[in-house]
C-alpha atoms as a PDB file:
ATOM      1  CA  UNK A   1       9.718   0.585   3.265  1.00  0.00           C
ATOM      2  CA  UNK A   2       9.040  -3.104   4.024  1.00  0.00           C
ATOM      3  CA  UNK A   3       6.278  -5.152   4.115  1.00  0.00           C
ATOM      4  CA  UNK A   4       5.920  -8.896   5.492  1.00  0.00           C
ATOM      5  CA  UNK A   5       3.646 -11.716   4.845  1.00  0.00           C
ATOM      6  CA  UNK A   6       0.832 -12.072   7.214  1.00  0.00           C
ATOM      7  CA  UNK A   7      -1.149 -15.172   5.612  1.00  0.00           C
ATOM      8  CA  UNK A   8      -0.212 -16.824   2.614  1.00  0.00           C
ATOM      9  CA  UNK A   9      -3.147 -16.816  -0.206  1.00  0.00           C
ATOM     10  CA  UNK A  10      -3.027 -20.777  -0.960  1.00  0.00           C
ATOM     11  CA  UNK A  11       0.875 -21.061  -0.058  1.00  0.00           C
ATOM     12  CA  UNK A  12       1.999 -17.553  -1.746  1.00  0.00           C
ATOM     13  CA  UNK A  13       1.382 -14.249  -2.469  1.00  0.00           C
ATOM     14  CA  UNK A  14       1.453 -14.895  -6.599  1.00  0.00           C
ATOM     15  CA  UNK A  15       3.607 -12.074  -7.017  1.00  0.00           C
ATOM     16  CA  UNK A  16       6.504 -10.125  -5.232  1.00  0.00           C
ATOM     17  CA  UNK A  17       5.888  -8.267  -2.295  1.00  0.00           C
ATOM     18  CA  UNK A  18       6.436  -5.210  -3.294  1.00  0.00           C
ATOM     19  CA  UNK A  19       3.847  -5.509  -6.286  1.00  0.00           C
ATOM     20  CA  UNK A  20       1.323  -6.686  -3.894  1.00  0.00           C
ATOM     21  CA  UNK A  21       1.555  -3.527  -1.856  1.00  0.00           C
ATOM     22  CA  UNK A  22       1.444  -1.143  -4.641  1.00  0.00           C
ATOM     23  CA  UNK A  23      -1.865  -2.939  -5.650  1.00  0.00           C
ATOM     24  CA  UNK A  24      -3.125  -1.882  -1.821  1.00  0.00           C
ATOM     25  CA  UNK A  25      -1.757   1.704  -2.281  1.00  0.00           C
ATOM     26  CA  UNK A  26      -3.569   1.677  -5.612  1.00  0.00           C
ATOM     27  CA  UNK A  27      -6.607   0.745  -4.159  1.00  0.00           C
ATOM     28  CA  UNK A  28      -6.683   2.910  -0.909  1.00  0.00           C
ATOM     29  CA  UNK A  29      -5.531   5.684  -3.574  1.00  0.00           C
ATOM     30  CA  UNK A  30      -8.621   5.209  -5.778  1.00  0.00           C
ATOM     31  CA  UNK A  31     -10.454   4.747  -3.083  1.00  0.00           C
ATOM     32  CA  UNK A  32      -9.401   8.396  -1.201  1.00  0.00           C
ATOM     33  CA  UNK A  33     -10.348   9.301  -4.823  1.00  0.00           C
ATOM     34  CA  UNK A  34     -13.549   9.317  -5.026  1.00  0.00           C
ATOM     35  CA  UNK A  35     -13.732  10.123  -1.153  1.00  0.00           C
ATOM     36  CA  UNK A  36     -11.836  12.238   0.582  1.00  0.00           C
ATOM     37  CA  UNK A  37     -13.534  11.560   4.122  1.00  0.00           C
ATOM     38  CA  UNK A  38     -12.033   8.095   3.906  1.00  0.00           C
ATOM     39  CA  UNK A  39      -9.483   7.719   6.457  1.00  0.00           C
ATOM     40  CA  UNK A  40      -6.312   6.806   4.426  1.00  0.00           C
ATOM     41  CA  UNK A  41      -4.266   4.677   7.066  1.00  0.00           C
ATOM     42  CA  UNK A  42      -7.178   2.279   8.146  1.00  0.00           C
ATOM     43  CA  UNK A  43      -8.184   1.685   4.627  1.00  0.00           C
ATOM     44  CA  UNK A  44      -4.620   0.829   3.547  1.00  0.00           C
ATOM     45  CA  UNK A  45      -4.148  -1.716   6.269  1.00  0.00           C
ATOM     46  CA  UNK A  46      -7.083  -3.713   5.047  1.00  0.00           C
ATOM     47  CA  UNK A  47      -6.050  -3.538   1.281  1.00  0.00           C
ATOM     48  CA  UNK A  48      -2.879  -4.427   2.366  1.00  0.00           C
ATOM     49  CA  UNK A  49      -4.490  -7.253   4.889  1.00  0.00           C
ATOM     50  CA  UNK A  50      -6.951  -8.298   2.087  1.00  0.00           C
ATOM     51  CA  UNK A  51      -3.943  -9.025   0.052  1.00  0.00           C
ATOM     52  CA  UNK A  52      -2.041 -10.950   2.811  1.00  0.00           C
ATOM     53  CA  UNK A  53       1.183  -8.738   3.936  1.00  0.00           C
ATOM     54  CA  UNK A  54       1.505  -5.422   6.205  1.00  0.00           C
ATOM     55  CA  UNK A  55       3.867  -3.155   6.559  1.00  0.00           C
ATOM     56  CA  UNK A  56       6.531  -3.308   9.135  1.00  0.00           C
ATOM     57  CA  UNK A  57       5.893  -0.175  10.711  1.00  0.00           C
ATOM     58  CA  UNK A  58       3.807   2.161  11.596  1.00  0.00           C
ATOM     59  CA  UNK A  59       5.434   4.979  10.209  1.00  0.00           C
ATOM     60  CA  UNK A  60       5.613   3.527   6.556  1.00  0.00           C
ATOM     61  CA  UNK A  61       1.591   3.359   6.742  1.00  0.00           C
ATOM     62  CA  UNK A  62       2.047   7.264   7.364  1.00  0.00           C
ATOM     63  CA  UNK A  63       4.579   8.070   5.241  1.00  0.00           C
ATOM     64  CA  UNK A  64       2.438   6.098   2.348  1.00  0.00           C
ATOM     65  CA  UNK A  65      -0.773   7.656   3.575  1.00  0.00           C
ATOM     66  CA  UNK A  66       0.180  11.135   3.211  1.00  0.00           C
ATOM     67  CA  UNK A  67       1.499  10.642   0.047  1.00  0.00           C
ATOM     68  CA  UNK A  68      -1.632   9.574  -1.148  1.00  0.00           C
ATOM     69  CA  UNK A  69      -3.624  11.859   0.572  1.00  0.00           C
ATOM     70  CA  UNK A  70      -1.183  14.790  -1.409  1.00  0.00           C
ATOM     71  CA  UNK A  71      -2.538  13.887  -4.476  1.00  0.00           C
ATOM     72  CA  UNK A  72       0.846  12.493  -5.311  1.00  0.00           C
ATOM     73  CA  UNK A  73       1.551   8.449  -7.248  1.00  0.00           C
ATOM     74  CA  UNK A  74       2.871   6.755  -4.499  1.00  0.00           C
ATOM     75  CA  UNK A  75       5.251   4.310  -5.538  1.00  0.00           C
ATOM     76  CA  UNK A  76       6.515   1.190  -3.717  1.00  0.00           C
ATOM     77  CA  UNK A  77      10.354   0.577  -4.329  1.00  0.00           C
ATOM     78  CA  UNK A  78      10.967  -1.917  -6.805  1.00  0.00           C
ATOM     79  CA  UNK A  79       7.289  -1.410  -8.094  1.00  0.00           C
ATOM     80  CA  UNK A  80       7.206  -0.277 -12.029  1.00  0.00           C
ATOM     81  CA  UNK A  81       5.598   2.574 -11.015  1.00  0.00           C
ATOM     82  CA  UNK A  82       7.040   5.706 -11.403  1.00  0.00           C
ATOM     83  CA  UNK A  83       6.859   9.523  -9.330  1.00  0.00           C
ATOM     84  CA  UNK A  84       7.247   9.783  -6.243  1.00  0.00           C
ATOM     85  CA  UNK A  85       9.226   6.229  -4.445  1.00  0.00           C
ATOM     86  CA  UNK A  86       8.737   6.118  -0.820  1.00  0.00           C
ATOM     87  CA  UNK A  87      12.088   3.975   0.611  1.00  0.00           C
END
């Protein structure tokens, strides 16, 4: 899975790349949480816009989005999160 910076936040991100983008899952998964009509991919674009980067591809924004809408911890490679890595 990669992600790329879209607009720096006053010249950087403040932390790698790949913990920005498990913040965004996070989000979108706390956010799918507390309602499941929310539709998964759109709403982790803009967390993952909000915090300046998007994903290369189209297909990780799936793969991540069904993850998260399976009730699984999605977990960014090289994140300190641990389950289920999608990479």
């Amino acid at each position: 899975m990669r992600f790329e910076v879209v607009r720096d936040i006053d010249g950087e991100l403040g932390a790698p790349i790949e913990e920005v983008a498990q913040d965004a899952v996070d989000a979108t998964a706390g956010l799918y949480t507390s309602d499941a009509s929310l539709d998964v991919e759109e709403q982790l674009r803009i967390q993952l816009h909000a915090r300046g980067i998007a994903a290369v591809d189209e297909a990780s924004i799936s793969e991540l989005a069904h993850g998260i809408r399976s009730g699984h911890h999605v977990s960014i490679a090289g994140s300190d999160g641990p389950d289920v890595p999608l990479a």
